[in-house]
PDB file of N, CA and C in Angstrom:
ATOM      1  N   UNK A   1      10.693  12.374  29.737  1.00  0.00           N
ATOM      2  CA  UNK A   1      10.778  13.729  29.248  1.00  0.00           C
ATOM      3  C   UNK A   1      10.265  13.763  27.817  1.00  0.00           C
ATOM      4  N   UNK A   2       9.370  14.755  27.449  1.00  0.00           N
ATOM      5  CA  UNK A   2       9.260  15.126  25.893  1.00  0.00           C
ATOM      6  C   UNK A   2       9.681  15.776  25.457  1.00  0.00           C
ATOM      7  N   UNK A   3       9.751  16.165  24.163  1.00  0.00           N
ATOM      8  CA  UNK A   3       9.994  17.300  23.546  1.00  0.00           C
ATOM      9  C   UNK A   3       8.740  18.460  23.039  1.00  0.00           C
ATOM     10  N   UNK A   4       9.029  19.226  22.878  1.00  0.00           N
ATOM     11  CA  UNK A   4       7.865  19.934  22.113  1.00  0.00           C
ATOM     12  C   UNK A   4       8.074  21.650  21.475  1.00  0.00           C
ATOM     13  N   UNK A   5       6.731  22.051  20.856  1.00  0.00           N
ATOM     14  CA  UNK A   5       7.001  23.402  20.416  1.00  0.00           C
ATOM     15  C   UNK A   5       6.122  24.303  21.154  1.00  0.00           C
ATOM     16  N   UNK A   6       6.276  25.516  22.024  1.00  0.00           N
ATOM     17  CA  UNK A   6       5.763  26.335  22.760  1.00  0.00           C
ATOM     18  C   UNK A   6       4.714  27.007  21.444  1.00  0.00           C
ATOM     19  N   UNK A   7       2.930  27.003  21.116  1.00  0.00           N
ATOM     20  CA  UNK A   7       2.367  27.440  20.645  1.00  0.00           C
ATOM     21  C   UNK A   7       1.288  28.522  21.073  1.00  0.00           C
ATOM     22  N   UNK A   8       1.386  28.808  22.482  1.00  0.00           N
ATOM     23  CA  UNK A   8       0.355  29.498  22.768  1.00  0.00           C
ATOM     24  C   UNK A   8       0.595  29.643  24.306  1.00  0.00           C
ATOM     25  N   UNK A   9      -0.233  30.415  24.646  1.00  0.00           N
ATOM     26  CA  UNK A   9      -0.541  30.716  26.320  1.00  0.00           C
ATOM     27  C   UNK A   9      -2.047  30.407  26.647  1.00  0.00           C
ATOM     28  N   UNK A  10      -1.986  30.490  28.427  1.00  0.00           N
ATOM     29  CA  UNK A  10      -3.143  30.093  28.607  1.00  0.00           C
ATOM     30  C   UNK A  10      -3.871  30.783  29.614  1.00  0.00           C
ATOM     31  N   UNK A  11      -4.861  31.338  29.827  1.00  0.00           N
ATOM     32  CA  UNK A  11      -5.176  32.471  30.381  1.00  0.00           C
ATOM     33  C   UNK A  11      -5.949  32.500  31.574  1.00  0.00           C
ATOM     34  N   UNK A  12      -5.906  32.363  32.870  1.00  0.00           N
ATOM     35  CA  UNK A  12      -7.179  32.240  33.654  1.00  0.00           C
ATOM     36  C   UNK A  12      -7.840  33.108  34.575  1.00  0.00           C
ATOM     37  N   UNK A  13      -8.910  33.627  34.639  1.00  0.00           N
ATOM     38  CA  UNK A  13      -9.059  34.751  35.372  1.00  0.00           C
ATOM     39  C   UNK A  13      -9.323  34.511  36.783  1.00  0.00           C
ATOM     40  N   UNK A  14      -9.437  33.004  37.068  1.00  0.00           N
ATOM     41  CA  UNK A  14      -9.530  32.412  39.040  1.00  0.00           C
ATOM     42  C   UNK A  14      -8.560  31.324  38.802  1.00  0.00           C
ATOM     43  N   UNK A  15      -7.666  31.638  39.987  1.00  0.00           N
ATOM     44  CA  UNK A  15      -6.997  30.148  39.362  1.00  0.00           C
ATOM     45  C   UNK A  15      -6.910  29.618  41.140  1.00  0.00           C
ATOM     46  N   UNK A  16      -6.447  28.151  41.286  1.00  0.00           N
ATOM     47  CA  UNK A  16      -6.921  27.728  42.859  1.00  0.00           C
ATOM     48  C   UNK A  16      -5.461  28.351  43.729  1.00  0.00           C
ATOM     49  N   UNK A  17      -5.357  28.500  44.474  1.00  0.00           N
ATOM     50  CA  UNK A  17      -4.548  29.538  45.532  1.00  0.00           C
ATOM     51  C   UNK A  17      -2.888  28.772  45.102  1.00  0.00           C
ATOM     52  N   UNK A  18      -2.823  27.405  45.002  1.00  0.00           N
ATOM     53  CA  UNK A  18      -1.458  26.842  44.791  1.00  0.00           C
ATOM     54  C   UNK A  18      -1.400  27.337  43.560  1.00  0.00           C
ATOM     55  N   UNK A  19      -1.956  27.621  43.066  1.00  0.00           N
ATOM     56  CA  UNK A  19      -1.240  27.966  41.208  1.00  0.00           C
ATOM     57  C   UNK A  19      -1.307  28.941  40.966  1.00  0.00           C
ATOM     58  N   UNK A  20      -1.242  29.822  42.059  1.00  0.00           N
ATOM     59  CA  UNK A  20      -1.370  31.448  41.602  1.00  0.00           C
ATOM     60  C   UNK A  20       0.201  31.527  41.701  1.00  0.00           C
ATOM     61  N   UNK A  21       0.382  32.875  40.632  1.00  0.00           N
ATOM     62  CA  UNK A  21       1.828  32.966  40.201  1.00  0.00           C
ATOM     63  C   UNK A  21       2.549  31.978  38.862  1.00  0.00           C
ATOM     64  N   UNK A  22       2.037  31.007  38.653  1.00  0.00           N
ATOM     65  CA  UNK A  22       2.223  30.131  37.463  1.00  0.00           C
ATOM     66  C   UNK A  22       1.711  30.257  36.576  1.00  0.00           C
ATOM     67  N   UNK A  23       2.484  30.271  35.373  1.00  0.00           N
ATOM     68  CA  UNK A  23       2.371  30.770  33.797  1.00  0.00           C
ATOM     69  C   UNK A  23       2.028  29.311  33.371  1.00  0.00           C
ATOM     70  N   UNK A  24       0.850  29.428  32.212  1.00  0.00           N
ATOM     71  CA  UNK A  24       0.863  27.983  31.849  1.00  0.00           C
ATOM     72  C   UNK A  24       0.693  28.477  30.146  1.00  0.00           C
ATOM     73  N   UNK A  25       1.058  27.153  29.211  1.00  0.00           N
ATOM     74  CA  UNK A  25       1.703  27.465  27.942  1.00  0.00           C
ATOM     75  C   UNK A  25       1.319  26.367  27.207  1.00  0.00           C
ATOM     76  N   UNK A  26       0.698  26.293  26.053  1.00  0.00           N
ATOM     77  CA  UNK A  26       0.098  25.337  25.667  1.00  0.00           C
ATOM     78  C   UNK A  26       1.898  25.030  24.408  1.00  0.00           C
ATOM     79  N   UNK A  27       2.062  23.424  24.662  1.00  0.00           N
ATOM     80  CA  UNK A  27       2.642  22.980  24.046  1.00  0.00           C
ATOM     81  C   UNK A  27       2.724  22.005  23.020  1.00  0.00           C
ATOM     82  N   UNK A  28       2.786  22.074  21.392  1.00  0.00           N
ATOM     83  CA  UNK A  28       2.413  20.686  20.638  1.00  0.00           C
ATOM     84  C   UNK A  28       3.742  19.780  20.954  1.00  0.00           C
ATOM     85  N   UNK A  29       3.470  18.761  20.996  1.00  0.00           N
ATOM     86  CA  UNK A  29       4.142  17.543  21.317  1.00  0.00           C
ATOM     87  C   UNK A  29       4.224  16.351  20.179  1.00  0.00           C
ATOM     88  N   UNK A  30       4.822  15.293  20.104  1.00  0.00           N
ATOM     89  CA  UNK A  30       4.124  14.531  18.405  1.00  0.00           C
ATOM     90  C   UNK A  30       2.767  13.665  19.160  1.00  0.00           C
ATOM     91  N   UNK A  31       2.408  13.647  20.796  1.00  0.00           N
ATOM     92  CA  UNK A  31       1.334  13.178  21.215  1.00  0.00           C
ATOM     93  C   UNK A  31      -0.101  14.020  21.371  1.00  0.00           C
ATOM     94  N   UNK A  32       0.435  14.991  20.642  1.00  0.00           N
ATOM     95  CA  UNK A  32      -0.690  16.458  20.631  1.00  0.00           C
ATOM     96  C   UNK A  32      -0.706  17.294  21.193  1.00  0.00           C
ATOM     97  N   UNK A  33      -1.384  18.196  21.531  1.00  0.00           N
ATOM     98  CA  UNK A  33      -1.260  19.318  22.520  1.00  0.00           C
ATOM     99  C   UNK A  33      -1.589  19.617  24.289  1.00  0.00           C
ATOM    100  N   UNK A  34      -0.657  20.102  24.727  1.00  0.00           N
ATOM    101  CA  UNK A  34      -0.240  19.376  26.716  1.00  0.00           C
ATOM    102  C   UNK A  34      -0.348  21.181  27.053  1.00  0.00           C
ATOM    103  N   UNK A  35      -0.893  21.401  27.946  1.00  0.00           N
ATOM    104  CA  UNK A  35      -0.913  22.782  28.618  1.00  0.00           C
ATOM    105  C   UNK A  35       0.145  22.369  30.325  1.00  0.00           C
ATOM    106  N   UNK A  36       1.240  23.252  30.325  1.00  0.00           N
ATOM    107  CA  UNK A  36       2.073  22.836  30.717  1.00  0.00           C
ATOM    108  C   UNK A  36       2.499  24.072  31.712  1.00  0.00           C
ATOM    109  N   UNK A  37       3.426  24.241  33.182  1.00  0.00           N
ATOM    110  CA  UNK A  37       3.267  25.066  33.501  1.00  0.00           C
ATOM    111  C   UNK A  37       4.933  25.398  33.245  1.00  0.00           C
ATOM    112  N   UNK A  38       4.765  27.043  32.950  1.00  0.00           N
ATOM    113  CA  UNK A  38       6.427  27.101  32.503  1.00  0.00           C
ATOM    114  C   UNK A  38       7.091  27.774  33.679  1.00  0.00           C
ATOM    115  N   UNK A  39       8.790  27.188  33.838  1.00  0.00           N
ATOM    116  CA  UNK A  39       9.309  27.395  34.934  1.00  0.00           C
ATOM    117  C   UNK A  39      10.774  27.789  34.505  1.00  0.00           C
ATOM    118  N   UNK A  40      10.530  28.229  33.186  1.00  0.00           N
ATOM    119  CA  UNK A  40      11.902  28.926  32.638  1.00  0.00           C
ATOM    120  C   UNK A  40      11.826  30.265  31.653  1.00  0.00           C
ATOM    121  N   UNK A  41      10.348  30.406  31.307  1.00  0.00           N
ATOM    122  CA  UNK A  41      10.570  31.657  31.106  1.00  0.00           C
ATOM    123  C   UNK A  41      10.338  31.609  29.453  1.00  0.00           C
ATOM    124  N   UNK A  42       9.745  30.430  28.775  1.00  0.00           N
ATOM    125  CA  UNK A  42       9.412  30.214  27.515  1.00  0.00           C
ATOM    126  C   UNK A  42       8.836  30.514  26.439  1.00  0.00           C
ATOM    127  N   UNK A  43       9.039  30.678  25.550  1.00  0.00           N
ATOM    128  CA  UNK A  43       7.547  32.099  24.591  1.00  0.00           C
ATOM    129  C   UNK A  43       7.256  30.956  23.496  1.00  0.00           C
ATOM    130  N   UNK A  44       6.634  31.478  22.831  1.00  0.00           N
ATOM    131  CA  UNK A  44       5.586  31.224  21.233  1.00  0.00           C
ATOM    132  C   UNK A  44       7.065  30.973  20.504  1.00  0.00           C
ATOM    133  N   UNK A  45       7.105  29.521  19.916  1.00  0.00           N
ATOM    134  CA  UNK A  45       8.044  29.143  18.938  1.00  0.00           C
ATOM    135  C   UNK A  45       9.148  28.375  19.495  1.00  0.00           C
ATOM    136  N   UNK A  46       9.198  28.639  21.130  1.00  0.00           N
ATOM    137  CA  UNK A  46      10.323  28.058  21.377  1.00  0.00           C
ATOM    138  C   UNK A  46      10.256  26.611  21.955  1.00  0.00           C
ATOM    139  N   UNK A  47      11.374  25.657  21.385  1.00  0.00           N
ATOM    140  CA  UNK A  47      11.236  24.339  21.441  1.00  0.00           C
ATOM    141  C   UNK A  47      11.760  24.197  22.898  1.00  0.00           C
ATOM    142  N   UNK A  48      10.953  23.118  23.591  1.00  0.00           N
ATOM    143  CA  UNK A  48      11.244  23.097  25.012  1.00  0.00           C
ATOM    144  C   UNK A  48      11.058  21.593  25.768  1.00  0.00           C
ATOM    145  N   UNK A  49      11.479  21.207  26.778  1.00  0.00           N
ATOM    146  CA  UNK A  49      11.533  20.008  26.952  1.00  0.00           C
ATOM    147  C   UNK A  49      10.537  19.680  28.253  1.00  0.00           C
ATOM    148  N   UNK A  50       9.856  19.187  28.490  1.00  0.00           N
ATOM    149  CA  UNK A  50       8.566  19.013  29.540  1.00  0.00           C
ATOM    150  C   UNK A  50       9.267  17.960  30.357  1.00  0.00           C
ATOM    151  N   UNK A  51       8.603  17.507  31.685  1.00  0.00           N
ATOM    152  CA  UNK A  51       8.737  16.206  32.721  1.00  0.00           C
ATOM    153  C   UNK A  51       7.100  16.478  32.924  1.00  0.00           C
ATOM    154  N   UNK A  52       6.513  15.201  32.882  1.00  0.00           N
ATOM    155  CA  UNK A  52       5.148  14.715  33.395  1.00  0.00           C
ATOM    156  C   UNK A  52       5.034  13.943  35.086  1.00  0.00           C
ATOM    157  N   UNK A  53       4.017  13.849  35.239  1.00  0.00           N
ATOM    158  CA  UNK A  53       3.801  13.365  36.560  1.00  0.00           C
ATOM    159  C   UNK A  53       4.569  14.046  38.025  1.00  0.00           C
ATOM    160  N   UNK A  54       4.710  13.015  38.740  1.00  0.00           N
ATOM    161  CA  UNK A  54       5.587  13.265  39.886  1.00  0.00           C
ATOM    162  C   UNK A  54       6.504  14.487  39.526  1.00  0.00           C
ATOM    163  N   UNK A  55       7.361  14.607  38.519  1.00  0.00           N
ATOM    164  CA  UNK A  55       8.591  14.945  38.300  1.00  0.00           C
ATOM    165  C   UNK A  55       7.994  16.691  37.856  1.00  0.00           C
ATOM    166  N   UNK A  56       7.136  16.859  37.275  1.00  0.00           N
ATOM    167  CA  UNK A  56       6.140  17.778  37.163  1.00  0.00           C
ATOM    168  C   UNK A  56       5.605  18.539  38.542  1.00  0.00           C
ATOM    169  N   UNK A  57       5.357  18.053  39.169  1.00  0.00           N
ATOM    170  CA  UNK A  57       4.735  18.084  40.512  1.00  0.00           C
ATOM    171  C   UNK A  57       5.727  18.629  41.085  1.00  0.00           C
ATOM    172  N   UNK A  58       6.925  18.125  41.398  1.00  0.00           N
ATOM    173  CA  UNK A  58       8.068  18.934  42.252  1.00  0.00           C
ATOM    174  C   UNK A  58       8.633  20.051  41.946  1.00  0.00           C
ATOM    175  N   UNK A  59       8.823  19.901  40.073  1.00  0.00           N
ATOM    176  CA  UNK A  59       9.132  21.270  39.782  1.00  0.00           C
ATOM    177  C   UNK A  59       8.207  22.476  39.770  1.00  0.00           C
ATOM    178  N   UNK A  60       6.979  22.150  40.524  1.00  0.00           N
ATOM    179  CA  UNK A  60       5.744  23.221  40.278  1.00  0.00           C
ATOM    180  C   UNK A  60       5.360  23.286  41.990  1.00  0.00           C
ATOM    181  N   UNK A  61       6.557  23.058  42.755  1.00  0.00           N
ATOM    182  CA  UNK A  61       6.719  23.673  44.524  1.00  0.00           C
ATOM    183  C   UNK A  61       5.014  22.793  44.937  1.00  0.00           C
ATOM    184  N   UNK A  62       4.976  21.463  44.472  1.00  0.00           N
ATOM    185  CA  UNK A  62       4.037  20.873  44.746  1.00  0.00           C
ATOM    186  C   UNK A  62       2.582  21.078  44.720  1.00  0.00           C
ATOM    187  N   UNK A  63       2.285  21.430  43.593  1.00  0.00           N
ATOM    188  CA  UNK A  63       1.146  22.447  43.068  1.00  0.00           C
ATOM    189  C   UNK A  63       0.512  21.431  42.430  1.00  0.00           C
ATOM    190  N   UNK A  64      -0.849  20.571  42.273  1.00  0.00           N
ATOM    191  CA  UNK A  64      -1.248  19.206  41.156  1.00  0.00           C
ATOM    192  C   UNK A  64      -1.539  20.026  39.936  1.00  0.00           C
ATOM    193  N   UNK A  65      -0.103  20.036  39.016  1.00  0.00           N
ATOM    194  CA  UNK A  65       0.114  20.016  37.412  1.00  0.00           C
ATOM    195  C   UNK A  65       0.976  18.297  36.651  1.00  0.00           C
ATOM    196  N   UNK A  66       0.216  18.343  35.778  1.00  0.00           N
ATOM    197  CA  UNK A  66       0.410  16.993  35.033  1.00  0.00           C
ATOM    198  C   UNK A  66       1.683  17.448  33.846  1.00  0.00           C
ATOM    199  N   UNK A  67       2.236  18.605  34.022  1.00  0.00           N
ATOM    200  CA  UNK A  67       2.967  18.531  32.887  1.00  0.00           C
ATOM    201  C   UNK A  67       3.706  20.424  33.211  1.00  0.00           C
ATOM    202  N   UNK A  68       5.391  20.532  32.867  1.00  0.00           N
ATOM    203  CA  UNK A  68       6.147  21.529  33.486  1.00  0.00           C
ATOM    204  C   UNK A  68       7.179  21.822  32.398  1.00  0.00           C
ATOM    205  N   UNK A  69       7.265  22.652  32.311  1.00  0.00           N
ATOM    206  CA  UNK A  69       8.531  22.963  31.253  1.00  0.00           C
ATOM    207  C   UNK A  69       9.631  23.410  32.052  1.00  0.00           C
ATOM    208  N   UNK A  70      10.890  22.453  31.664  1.00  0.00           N
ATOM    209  CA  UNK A  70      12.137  22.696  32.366  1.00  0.00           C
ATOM    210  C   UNK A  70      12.975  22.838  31.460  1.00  0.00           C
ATOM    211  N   UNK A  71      13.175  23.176  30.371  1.00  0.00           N
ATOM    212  CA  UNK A  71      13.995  23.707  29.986  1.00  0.00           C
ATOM    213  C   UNK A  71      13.944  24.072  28.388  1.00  0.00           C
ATOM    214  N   UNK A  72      14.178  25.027  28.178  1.00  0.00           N
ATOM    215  CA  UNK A  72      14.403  25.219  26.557  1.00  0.00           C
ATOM    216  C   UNK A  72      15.697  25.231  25.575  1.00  0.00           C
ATOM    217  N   UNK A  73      15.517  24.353  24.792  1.00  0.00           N
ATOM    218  CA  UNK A  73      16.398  23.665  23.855  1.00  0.00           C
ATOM    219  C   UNK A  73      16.643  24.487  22.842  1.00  0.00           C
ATOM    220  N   UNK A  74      18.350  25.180  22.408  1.00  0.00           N
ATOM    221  CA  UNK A  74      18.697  25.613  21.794  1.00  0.00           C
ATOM    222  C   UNK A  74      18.702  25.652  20.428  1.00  0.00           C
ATOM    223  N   UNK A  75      18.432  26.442  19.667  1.00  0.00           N
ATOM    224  CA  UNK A  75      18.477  25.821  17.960  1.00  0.00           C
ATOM    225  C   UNK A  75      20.136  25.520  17.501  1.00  0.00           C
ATOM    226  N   UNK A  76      19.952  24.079  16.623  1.00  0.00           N
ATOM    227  CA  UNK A  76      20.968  23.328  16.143  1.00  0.00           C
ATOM    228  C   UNK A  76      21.553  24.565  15.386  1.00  0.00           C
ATOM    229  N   UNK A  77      23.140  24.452  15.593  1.00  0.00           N
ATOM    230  CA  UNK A  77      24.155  25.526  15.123  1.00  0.00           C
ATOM    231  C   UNK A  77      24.373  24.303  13.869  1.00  0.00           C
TER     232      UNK A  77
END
């Protein structure tokens, strides 16, 4: 799992039939920037936690994405 900061969106005007309906969200990471597909509903600023590979893959109803956002991480109280 990584961490990262939600910086952007990503826009496509054909996308292939499994990935229609999926939001994808460009995320900086400290390994650089991962376009990721979001599955919680994530915006611009918000820190969020990714799964790569396989683990990616399942949470995206078996769709080939290399990278998924599952969850967003609360700011420290």
């Amino acid at each position: 799992m990584i961490l990262g900061t939600v910086t952007g969106s990503v826009w496509a005007t054909r996308k292939a039939a499994c990935l229609q309906g999926q939001t994808f969200l460009v995320v900086d990471t400290l390994k650089g920037l991962v376009v990721a597909a979001d599955h919680v509903g994530a915006g611009t600023g918000d820190k969020v936690l990714l799964v790569t590979g396989t683990a990616a893959t399942k949470f995206s109803m078996e769709a080939p994405v290399d990278a998924a956002i599952v969850a967003i991480i609360d700011p420290e109280k």
